[in-house]
C-alpha atoms as a PDB file:
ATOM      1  CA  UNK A   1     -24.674 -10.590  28.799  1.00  0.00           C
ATOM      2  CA  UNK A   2     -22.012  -8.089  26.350  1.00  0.00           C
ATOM      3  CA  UNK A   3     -21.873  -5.407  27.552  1.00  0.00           C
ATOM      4  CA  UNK A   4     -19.512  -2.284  26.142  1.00  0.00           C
ATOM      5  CA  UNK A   5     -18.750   1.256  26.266  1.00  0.00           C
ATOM      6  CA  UNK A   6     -18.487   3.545  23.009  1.00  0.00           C
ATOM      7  CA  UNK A   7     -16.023   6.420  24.495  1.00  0.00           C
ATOM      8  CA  UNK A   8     -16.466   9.479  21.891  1.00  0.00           C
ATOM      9  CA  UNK A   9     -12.913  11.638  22.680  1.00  0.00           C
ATOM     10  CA  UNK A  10     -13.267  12.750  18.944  1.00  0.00           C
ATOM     11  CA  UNK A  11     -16.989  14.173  19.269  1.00  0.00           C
ATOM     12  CA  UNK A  12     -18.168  12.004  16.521  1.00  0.00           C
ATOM     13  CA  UNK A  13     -21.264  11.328  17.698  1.00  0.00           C
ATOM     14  CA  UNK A  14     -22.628   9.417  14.771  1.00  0.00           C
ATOM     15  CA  UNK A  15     -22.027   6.005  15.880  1.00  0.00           C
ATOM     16  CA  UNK A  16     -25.357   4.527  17.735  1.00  0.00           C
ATOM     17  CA  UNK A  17     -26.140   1.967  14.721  1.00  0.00           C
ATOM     18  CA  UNK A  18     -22.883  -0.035  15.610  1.00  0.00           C
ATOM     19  CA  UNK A  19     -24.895  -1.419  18.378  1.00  0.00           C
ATOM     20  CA  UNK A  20     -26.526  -3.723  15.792  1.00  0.00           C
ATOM     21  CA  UNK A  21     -23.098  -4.472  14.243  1.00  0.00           C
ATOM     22  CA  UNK A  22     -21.538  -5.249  17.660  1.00  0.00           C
ATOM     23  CA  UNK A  23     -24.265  -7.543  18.626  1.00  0.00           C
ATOM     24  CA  UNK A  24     -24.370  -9.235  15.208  1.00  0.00           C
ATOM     25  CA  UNK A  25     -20.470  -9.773  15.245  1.00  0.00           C
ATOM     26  CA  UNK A  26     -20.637 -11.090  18.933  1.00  0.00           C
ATOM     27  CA  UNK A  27     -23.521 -13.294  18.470  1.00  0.00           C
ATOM     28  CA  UNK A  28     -21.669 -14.635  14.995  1.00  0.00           C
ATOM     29  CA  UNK A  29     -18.729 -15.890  17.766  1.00  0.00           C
ATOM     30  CA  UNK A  30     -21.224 -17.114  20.124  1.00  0.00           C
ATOM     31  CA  UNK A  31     -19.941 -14.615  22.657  1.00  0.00           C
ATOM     32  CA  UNK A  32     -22.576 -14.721  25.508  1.00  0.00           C
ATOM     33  CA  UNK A  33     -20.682 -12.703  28.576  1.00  0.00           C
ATOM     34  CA  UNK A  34     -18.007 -10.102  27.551  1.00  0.00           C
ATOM     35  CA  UNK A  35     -17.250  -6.613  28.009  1.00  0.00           C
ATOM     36  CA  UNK A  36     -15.158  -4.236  26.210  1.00  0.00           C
ATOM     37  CA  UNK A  37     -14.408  -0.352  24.978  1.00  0.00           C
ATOM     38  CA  UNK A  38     -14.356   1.462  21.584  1.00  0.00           C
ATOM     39  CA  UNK A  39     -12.732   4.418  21.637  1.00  0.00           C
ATOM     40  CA  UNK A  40     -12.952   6.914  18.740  1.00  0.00           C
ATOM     41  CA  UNK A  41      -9.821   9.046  18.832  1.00  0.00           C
ATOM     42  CA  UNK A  42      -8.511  11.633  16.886  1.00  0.00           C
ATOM     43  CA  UNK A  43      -5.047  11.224  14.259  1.00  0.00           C
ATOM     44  CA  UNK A  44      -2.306  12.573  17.263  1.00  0.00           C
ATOM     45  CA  UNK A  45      -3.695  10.168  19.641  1.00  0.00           C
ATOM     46  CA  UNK A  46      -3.625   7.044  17.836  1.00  0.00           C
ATOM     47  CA  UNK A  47       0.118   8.019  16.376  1.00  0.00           C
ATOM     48  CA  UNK A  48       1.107   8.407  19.948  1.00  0.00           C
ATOM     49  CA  UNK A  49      -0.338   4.804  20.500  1.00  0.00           C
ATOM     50  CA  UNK A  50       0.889   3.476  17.638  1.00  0.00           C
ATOM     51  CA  UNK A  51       4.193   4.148  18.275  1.00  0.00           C
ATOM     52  CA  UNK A  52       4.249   3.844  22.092  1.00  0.00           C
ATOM     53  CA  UNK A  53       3.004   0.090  21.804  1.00  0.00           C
ATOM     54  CA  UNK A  54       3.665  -0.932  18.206  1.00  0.00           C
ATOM     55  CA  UNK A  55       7.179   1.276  17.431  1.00  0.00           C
ATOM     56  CA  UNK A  56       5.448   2.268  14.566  1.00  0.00           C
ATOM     57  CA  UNK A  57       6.138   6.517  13.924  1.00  0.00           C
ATOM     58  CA  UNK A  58       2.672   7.108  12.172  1.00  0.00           C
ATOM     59  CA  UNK A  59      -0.882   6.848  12.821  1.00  0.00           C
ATOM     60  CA  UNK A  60      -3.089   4.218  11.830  1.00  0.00           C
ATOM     61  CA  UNK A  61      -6.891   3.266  10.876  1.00  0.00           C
ATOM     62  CA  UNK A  62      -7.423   0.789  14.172  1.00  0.00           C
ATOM     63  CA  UNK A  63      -6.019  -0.697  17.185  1.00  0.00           C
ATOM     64  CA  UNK A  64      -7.036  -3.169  19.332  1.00  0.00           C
ATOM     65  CA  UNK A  65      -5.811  -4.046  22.363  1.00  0.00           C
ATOM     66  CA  UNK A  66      -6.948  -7.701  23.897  1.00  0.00           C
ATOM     67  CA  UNK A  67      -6.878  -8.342  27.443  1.00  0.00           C
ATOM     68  CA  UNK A  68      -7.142 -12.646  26.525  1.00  0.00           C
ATOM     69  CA  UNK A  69      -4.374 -14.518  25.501  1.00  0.00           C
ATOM     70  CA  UNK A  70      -6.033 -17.537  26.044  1.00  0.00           C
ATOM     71  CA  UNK A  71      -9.596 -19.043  26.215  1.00  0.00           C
ATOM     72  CA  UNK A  72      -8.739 -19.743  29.663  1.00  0.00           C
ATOM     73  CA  UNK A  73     -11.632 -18.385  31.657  1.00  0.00           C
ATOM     74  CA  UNK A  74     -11.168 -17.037  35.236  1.00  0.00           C
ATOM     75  CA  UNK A  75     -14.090 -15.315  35.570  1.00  0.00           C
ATOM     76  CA  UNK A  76     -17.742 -15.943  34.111  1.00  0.00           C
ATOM     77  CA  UNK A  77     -17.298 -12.777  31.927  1.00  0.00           C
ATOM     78  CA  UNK A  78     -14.823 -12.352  28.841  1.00  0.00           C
ATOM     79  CA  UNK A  79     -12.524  -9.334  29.383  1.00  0.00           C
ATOM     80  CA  UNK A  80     -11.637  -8.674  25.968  1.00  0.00           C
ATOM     81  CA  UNK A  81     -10.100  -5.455  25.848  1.00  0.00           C
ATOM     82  CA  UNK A  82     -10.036  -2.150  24.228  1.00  0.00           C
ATOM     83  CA  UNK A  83     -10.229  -0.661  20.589  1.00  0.00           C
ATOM     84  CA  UNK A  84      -9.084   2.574  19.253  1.00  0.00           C
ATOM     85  CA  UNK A  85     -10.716   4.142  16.033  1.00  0.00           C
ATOM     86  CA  UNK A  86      -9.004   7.345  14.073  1.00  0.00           C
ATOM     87  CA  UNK A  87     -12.213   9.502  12.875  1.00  0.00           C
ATOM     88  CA  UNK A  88     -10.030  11.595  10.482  1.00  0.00           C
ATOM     89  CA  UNK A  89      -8.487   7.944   8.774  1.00  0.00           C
ATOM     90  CA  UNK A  90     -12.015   6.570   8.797  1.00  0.00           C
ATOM     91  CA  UNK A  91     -13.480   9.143   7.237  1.00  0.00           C
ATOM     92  CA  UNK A  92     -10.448   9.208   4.460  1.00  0.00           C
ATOM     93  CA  UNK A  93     -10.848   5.847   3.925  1.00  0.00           C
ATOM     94  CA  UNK A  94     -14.320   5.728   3.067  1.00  0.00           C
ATOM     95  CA  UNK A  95     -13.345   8.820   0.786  1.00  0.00           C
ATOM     96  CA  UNK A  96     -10.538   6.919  -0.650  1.00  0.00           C
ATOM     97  CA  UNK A  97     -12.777   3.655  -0.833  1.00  0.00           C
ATOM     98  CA  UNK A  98     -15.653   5.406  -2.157  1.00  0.00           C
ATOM     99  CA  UNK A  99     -18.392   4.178   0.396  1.00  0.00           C
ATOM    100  CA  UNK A 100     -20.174   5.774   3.634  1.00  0.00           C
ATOM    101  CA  UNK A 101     -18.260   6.464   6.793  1.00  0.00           C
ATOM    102  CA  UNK A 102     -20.845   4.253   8.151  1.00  0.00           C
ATOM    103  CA  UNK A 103     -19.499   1.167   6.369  1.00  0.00           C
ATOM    104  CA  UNK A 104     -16.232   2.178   7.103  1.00  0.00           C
ATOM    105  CA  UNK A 105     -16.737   2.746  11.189  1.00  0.00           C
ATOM    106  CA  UNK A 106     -18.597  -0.597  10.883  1.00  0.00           C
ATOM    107  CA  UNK A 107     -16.124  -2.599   9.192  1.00  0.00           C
ATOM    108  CA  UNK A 108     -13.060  -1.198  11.450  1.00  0.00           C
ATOM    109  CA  UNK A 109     -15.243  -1.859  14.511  1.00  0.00           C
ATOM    110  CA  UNK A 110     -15.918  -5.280  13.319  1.00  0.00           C
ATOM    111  CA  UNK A 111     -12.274  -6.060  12.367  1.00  0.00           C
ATOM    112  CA  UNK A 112     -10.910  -4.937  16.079  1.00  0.00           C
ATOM    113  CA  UNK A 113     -13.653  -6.415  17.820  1.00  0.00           C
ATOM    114  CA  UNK A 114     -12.518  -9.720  15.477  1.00  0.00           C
ATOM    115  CA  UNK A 115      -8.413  -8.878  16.798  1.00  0.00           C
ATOM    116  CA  UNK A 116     -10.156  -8.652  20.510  1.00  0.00           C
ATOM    117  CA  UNK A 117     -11.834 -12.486  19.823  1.00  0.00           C
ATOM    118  CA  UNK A 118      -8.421 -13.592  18.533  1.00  0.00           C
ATOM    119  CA  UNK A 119      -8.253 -13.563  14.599  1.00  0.00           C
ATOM    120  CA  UNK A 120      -4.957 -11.876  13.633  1.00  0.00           C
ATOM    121  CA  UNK A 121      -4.936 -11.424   9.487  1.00  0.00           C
ATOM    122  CA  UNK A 122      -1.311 -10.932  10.021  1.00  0.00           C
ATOM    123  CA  UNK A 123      -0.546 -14.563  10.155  1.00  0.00           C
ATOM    124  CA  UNK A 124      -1.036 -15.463   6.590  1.00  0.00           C
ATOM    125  CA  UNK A 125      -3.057 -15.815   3.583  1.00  0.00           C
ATOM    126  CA  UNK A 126      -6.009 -18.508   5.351  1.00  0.00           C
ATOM    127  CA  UNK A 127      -6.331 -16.062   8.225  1.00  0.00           C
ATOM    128  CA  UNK A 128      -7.020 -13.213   6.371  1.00  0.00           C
ATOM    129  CA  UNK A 129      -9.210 -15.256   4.172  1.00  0.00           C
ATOM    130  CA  UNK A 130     -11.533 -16.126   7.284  1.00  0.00           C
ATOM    131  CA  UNK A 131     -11.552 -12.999   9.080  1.00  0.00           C
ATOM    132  CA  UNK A 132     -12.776 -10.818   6.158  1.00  0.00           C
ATOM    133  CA  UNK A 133     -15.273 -13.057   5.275  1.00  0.00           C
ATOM    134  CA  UNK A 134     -16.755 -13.138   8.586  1.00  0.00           C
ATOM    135  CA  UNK A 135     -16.341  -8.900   8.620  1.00  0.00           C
ATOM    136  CA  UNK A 136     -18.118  -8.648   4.741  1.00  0.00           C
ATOM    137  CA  UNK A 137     -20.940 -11.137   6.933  1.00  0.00           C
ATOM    138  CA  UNK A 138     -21.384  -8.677   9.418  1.00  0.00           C
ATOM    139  CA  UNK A 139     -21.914  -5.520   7.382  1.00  0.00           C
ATOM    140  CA  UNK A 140     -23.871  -7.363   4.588  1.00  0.00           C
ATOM    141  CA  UNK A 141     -26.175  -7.972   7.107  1.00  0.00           C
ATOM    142  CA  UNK A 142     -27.397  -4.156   7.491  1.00  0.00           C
ATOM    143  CA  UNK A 143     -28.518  -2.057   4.788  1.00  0.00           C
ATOM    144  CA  UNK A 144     -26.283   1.082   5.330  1.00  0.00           C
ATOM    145  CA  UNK A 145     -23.179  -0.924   5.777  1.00  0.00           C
ATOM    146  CA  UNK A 146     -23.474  -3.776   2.650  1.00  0.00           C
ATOM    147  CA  UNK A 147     -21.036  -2.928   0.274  1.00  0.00           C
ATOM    148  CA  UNK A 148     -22.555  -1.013  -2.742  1.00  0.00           C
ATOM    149  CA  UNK A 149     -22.037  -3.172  -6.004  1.00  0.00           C
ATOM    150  CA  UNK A 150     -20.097  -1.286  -9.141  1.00  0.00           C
ATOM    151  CA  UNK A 151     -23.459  -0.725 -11.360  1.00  0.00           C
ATOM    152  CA  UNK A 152     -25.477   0.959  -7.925  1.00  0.00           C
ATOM    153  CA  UNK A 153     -25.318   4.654  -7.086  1.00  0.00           C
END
């Protein structure tokens, strides 16, 4: 059984319909026995992580942090590991992007939880290829997180 904990340190609160998008992406990577956290964070706190673990002097949108390197099991349940969400980015980015901060806390959940199962965009053009199509799978799956085509309002 997955199993997870959404820790709200930003006092979002709006988040209980990524349960659906967490199961979907899970099930997707036939991922029977896992745990992990999401934790939505405010702008300060993911710049301090950002640069404490990444040297990077800025915030950011998400970070994940995996506990696998491997698919080396030592127990029967997955440890994967943890992922941070900015609120203030997220909700710029869907701004910026022009859809719902529901699509947008979906699709940055989806893309850690991806980074947590081992896909890493950063590694070239084929990469990035497959783990966006799996994320655009995911939230064209559920109503309030498909992406809106050009000619709908």
């Amino acid at each position: 059984m997955n199993t997870y904990d959404i820790i709200d340190e930003y006092g979002y609160q709006d988040y209980n319909f990524l349960d659906k998008i967490i199961k979907k992406t899970l099930a997707m990577e036939q991922v029977k026995a896992s745990f992990f956290s999401l934790v939505l964070i405010d702008d300060e706190k993911m710049h301090e992580l950002n640069y404490n673990y990444r040297g990077i002097d800025r915030s950011t949108d998400v970070l994940s942090f995996a506990f696998e390197d491997n698919n080396k099991l030592c127990y029967n349940i997955r440890q994967l590991g943890e992922i941070y969400i900015s609120i203030p980015k997220m909700k710029a980015q869907a701004k910026e992007y022009g859809h719902s901060e529901k699509r947008e806390l979906a699709f940055l959940t989806v893309h850690g939880l991806l980074h947590l199962l081992g896909y890493d965009h950063t590694k070239g053009q084929k990469e990035e290829a497959e783990m966006f199509a799996k994320q655009e799978l995911v939230l064209d799956e559920f109503e309030e997180t498909k992406r809106k085509k050009e000619n709908e309002f």
